[in-house]
C-alpha atoms as a PDB file:
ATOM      1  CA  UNK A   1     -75.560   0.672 -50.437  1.00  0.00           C
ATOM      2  CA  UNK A   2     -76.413   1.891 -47.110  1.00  0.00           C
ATOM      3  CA  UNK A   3     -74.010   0.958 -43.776  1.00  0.00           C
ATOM      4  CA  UNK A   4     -75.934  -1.666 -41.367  1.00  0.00           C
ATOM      5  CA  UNK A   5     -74.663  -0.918 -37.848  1.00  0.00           C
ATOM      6  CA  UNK A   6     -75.895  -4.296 -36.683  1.00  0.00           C
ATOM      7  CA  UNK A   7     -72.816  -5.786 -38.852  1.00  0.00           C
ATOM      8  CA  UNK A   8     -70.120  -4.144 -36.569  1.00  0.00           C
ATOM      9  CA  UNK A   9     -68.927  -5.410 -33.326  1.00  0.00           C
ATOM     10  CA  UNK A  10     -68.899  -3.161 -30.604  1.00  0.00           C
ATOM     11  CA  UNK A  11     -67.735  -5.697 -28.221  1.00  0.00           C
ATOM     12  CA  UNK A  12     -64.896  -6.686 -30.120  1.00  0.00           C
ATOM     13  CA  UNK A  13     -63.858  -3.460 -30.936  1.00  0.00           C
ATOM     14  CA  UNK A  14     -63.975  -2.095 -27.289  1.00  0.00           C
ATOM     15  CA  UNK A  15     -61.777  -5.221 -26.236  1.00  0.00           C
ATOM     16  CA  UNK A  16     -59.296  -4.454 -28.720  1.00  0.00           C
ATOM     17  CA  UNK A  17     -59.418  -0.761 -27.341  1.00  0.00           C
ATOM     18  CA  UNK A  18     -59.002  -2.169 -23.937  1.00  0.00           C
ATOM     19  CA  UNK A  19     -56.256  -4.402 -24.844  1.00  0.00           C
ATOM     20  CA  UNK A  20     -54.451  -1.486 -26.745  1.00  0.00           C
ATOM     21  CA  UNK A  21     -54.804   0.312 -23.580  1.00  0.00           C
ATOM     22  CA  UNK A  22     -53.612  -2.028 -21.153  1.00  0.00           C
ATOM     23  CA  UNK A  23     -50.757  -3.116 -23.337  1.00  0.00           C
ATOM     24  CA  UNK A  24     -49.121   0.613 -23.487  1.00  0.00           C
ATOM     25  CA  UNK A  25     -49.738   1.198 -19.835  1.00  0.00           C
ATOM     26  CA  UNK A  26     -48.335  -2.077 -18.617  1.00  0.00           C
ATOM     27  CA  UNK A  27     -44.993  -0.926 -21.541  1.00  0.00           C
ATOM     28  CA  UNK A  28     -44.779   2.306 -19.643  1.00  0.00           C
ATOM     29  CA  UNK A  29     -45.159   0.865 -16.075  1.00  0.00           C
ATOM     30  CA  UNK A  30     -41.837  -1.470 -17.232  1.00  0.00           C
ATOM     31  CA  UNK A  31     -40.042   0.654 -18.578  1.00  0.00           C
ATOM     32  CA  UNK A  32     -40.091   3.060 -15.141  1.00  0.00           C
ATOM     33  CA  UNK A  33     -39.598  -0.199 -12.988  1.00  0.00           C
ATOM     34  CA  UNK A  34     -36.575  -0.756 -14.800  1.00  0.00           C
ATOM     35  CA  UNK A  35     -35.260   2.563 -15.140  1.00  0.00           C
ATOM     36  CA  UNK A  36     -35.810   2.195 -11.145  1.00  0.00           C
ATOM     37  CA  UNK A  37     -34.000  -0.580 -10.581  1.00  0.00           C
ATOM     38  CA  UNK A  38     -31.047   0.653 -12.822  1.00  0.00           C
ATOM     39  CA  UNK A  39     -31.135   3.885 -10.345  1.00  0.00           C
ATOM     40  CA  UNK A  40     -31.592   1.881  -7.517  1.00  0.00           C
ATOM     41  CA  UNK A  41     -28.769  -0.116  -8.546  1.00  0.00           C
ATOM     42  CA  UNK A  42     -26.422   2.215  -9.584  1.00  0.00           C
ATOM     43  CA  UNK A  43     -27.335   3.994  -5.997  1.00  0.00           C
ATOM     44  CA  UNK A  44     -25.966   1.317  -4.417  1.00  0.00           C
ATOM     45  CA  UNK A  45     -23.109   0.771  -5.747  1.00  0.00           C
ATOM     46  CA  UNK A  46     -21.982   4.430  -5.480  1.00  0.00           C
ATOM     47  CA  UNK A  47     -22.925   4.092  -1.781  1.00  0.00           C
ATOM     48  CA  UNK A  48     -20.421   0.916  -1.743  1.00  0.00           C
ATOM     49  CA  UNK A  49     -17.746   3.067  -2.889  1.00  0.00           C
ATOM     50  CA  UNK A  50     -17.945   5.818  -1.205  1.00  0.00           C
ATOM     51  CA  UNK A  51     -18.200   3.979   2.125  1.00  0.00           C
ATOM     52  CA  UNK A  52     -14.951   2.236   1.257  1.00  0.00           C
ATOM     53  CA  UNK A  53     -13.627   5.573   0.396  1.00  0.00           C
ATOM     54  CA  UNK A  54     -14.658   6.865   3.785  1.00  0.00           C
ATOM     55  CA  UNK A  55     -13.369   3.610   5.186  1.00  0.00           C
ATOM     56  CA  UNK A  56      -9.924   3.788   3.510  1.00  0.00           C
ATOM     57  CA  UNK A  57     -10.003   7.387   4.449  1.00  0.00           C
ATOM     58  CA  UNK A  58     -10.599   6.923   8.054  1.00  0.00           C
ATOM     59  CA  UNK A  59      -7.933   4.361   8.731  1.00  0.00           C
ATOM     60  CA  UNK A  60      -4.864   6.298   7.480  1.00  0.00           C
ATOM     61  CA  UNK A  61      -6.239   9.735   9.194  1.00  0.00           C
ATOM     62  CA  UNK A  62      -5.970   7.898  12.349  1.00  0.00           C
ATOM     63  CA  UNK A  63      -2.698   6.320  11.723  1.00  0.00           C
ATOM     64  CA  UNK A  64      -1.504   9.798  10.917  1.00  0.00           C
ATOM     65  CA  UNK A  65      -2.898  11.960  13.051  1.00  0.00           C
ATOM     66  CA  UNK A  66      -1.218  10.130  15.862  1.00  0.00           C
ATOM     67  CA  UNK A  67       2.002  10.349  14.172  1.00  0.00           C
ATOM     68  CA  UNK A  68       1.591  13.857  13.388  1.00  0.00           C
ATOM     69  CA  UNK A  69       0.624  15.116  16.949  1.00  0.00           C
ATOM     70  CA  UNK A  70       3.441  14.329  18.812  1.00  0.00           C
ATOM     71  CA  UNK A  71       5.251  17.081  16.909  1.00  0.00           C
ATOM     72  CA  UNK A  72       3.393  19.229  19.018  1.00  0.00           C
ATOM     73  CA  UNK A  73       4.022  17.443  22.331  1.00  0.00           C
ATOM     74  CA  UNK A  74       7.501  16.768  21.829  1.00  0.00           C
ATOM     75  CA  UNK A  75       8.260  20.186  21.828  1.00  0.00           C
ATOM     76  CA  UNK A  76       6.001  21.425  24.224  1.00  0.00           C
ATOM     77  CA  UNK A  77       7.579  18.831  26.555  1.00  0.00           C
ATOM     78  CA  UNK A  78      11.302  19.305  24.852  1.00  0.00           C
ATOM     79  CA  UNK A  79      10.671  23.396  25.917  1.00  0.00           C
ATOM     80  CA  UNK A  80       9.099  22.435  29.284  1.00  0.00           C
ATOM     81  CA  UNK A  81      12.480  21.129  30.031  1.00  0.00           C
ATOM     82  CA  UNK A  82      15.126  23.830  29.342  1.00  0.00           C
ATOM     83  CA  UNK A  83      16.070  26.088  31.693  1.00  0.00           C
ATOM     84  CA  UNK A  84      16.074  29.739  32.106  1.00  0.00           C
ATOM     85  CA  UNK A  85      19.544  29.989  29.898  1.00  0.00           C
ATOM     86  CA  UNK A  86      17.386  27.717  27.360  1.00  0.00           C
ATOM     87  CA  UNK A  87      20.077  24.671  28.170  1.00  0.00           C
ATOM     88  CA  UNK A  88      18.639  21.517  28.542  1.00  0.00           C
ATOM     89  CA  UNK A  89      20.344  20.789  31.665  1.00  0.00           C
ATOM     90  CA  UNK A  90      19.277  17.268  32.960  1.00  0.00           C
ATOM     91  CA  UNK A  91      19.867  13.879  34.644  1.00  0.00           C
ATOM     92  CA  UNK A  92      20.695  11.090  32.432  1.00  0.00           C
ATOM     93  CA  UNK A  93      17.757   9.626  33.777  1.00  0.00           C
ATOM     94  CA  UNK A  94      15.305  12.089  32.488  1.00  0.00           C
ATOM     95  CA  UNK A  95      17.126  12.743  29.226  1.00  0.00           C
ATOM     96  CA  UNK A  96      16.694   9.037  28.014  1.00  0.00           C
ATOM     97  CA  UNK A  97      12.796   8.986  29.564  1.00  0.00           C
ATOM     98  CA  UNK A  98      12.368  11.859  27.016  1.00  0.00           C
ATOM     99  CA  UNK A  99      14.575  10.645  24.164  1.00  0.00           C
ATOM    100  CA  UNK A 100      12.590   7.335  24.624  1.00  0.00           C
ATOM    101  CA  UNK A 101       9.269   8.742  24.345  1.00  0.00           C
ATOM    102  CA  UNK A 102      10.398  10.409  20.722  1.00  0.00           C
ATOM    103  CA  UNK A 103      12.845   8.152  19.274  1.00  0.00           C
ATOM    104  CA  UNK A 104      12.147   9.234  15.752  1.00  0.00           C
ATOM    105  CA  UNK A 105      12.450  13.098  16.587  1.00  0.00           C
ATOM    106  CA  UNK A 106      15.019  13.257  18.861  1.00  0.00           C
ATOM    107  CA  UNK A 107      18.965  11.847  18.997  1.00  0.00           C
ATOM    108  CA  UNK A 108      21.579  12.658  21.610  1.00  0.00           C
ATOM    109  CA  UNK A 109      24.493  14.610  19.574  1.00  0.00           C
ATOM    110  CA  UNK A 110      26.246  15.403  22.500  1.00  0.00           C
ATOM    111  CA  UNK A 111      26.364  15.868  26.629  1.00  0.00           C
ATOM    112  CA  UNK A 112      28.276  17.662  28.990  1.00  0.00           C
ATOM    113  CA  UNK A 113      28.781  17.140  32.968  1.00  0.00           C
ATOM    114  CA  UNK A 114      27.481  20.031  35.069  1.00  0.00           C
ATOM    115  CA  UNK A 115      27.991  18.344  38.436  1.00  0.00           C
ATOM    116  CA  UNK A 116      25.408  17.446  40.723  1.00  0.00           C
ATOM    117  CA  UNK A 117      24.432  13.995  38.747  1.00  0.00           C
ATOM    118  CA  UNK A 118      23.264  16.160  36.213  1.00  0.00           C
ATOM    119  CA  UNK A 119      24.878  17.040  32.044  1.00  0.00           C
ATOM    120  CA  UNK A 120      23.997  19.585  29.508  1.00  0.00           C
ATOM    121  CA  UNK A 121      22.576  18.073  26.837  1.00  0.00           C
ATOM    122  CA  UNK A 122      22.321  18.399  22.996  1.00  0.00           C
ATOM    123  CA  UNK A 123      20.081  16.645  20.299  1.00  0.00           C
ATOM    124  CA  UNK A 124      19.582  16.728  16.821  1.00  0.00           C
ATOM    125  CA  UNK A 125      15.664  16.753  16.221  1.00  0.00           C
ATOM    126  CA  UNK A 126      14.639  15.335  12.752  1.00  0.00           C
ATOM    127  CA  UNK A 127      10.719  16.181  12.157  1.00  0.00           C
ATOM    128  CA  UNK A 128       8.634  14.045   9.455  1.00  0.00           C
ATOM    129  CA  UNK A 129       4.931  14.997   8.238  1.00  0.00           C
ATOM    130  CA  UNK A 130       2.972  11.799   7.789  1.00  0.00           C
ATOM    131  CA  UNK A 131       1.173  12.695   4.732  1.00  0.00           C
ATOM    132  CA  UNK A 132      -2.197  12.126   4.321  1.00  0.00           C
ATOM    133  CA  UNK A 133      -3.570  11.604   1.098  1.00  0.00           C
ATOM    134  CA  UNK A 134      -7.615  11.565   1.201  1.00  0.00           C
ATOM    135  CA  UNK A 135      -9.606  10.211  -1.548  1.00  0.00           C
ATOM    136  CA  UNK A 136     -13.102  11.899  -2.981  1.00  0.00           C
ATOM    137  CA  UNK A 137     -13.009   9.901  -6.192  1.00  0.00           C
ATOM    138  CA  UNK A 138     -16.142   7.788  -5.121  1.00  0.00           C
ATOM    139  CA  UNK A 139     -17.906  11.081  -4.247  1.00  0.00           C
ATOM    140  CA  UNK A 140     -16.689  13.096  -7.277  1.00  0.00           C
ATOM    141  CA  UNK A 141     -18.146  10.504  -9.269  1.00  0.00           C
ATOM    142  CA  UNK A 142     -21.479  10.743  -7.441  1.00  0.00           C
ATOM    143  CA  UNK A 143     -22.060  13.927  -8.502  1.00  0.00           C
ATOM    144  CA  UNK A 144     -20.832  14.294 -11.815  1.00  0.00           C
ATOM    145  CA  UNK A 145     -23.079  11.400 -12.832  1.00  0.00           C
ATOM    146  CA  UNK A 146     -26.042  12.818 -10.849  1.00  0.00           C
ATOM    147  CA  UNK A 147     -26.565   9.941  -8.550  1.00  0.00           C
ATOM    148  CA  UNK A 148     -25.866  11.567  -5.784  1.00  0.00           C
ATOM    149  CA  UNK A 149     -29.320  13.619  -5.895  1.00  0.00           C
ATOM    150  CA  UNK A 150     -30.509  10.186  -5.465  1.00  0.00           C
ATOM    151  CA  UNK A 151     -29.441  10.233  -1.660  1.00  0.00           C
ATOM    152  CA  UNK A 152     -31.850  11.988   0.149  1.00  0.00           C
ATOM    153  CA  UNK A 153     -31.428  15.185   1.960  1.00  0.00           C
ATOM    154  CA  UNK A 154     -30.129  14.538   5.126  1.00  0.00           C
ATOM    155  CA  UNK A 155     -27.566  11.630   3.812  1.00  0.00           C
ATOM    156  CA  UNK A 156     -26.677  14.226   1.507  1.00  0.00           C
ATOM    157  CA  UNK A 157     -26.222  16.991   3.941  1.00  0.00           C
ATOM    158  CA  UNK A 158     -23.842  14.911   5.816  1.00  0.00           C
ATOM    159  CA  UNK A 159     -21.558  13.183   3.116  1.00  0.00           C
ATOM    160  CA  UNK A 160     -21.440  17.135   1.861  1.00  0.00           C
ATOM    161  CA  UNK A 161     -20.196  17.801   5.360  1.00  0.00           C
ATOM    162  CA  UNK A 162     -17.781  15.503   5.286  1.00  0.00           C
ATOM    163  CA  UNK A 163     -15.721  15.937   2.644  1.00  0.00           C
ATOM    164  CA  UNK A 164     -15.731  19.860   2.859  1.00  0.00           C
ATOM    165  CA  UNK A 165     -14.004  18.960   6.496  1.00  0.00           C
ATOM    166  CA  UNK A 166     -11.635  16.624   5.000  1.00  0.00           C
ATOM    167  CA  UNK A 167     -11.036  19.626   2.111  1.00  0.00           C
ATOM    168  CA  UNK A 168     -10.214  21.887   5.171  1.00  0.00           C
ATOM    169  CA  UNK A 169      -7.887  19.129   6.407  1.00  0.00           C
ATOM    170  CA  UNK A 170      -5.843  19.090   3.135  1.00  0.00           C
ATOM    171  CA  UNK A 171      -5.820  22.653   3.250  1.00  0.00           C
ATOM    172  CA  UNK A 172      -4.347  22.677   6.389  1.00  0.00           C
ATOM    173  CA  UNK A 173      -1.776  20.007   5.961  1.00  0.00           C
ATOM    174  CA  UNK A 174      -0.707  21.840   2.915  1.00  0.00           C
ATOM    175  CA  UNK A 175       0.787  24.967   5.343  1.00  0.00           C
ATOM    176  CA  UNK A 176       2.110  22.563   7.786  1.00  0.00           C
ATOM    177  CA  UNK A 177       4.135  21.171   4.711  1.00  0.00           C
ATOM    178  CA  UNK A 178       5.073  24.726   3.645  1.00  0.00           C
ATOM    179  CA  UNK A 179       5.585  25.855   7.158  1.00  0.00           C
ATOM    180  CA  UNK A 180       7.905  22.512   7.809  1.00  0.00           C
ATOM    181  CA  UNK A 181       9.930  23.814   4.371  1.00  0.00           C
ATOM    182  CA  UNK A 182      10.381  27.268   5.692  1.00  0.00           C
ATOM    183  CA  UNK A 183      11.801  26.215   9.287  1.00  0.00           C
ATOM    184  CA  UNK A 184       8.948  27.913  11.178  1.00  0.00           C
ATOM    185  CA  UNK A 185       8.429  25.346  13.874  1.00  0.00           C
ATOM    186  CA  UNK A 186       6.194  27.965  15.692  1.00  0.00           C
ATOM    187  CA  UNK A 187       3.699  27.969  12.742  1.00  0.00           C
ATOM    188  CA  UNK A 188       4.597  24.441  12.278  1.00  0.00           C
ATOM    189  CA  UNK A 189       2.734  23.996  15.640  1.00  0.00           C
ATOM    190  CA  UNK A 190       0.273  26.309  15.138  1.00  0.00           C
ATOM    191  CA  UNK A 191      -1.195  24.263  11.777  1.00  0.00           C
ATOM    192  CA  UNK A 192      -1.050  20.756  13.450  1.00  0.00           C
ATOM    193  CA  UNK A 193      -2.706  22.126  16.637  1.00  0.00           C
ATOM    194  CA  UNK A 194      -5.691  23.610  14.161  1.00  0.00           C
ATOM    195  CA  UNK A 195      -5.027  20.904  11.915  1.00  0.00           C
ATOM    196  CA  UNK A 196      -5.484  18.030  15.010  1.00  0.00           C
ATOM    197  CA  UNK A 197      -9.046  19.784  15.888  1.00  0.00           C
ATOM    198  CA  UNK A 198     -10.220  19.060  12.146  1.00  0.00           C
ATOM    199  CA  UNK A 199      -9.194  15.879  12.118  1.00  0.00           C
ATOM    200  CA  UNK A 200     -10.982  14.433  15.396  1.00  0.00           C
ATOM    201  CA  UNK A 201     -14.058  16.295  14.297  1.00  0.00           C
ATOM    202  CA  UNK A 202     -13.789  14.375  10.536  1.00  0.00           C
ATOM    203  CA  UNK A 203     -12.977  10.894  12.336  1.00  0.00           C
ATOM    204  CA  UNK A 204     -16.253  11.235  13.789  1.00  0.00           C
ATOM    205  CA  UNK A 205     -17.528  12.316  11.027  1.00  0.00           C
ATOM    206  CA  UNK A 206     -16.618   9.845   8.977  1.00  0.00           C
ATOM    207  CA  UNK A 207     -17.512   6.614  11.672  1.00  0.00           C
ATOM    208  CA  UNK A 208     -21.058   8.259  11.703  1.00  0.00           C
ATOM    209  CA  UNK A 209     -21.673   8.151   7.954  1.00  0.00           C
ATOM    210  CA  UNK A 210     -20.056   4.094   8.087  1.00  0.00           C
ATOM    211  CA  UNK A 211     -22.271   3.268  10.387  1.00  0.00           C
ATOM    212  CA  UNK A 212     -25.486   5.138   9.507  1.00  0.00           C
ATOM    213  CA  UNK A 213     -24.991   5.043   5.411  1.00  0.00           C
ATOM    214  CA  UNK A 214     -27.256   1.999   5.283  1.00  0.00           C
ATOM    215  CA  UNK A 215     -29.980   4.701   5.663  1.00  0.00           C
ATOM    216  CA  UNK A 216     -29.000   6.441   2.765  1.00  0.00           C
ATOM    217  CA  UNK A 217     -30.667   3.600   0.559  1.00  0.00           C
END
């Protein structure tokens, strides 16, 4: 029997075509707005963390680097004040300005009168290292999940910036530990002076990012 063409309906079948069409295109166009906002999501929170990371960070390196720079100052000032026999030979007046300016490095063990209104003194100097202990667990987790390419290249640039400074800060607070350990006050000084540098550049550092991570998103 032969085929009639005028029994088939273009019309309908181009519609369902069309429809067929539309449907998977509209599936696919879903599925990568929602695998967007998952990555846009999950961007977001990671920049949450890691800017209360960087937060957390920031307030106990400037609690500590405070702390830990006087070590330099006191003895710069506690060597400014001996004499050419290295005696600390001073009025009681001085002696308690400086004692009272480093109460948890310095105690008065013992003094001596040397005439004149002045005494040779002697104190027992106790030195403590504030330890700083700075987090890169919100960051760590940034990359190993990948999200972190999600940053862009300059927010990325920066945050990389940051934590290898605060790396470089650890670093150095490790010898300042070890030279504390081994009695070396001169390399003892030497580290925090170094040490100090790194850790004004990183507080900047790290108020920039807090301020400006908003434009990582």
């Amino acid at each position: 029997m032969p085929f009639n063409l005028k029994h088939i309906n273009w019309k309908y079948i181009f519609g369902e075509i069309l429809l067929l069409f539309v449907g998977i295109n509209l599936a696919i166009w879903f599925n990568d707005w929602n695998a967007s906002r998952v990555v846009q999501k999950n961007k977001e929170i990671a920049l949450t963390k890691i800017k209360v990371e960087l937060e957390a960070n920031l307030e106990q390196l400037a609690e500590n680097h405070t702390e830990n720079q006087k070590i330099p100052k006191f003895f710069q000032e506690l060597d400014s004040l001996k004499n050419d026999e290295d005696e600390l030979l001073l009025t009681p007046q001085r002696w308690n300005a400086f004692v009272d300016s480093y109460p948890d490095l310095i105690e008065t063990v013992d003094s001596v009168s040397a005439g004149n209104g002045k005494y040779k003194y002697e104190g027992d100097t106790t030195i403590f290292l504030e330890i700083t202990d700075l987090s890169n667990i919100a960051w760590e987790i940034s990359k190993s999940t990948g999200i972190f390419h999600e940053f862009g290249y300059d927010c990325l640039y920066e945050l990389q910036g940051i934590y290898h400074t605060q790396n470089l800060v650890k670093s150095e607070l490790k010898k300042a530990t070890e030279a504390l350990g081994n009695k070396s006050i001169d390399d003892l000084i030497r580290v925090l002076n170094f040490m100090g540098q790194l850790e004004e550049q990183l507080e900047n550092q790290y108020r920039d990012m807090i301020e400006n991570i908003g434009n990582c998103e």
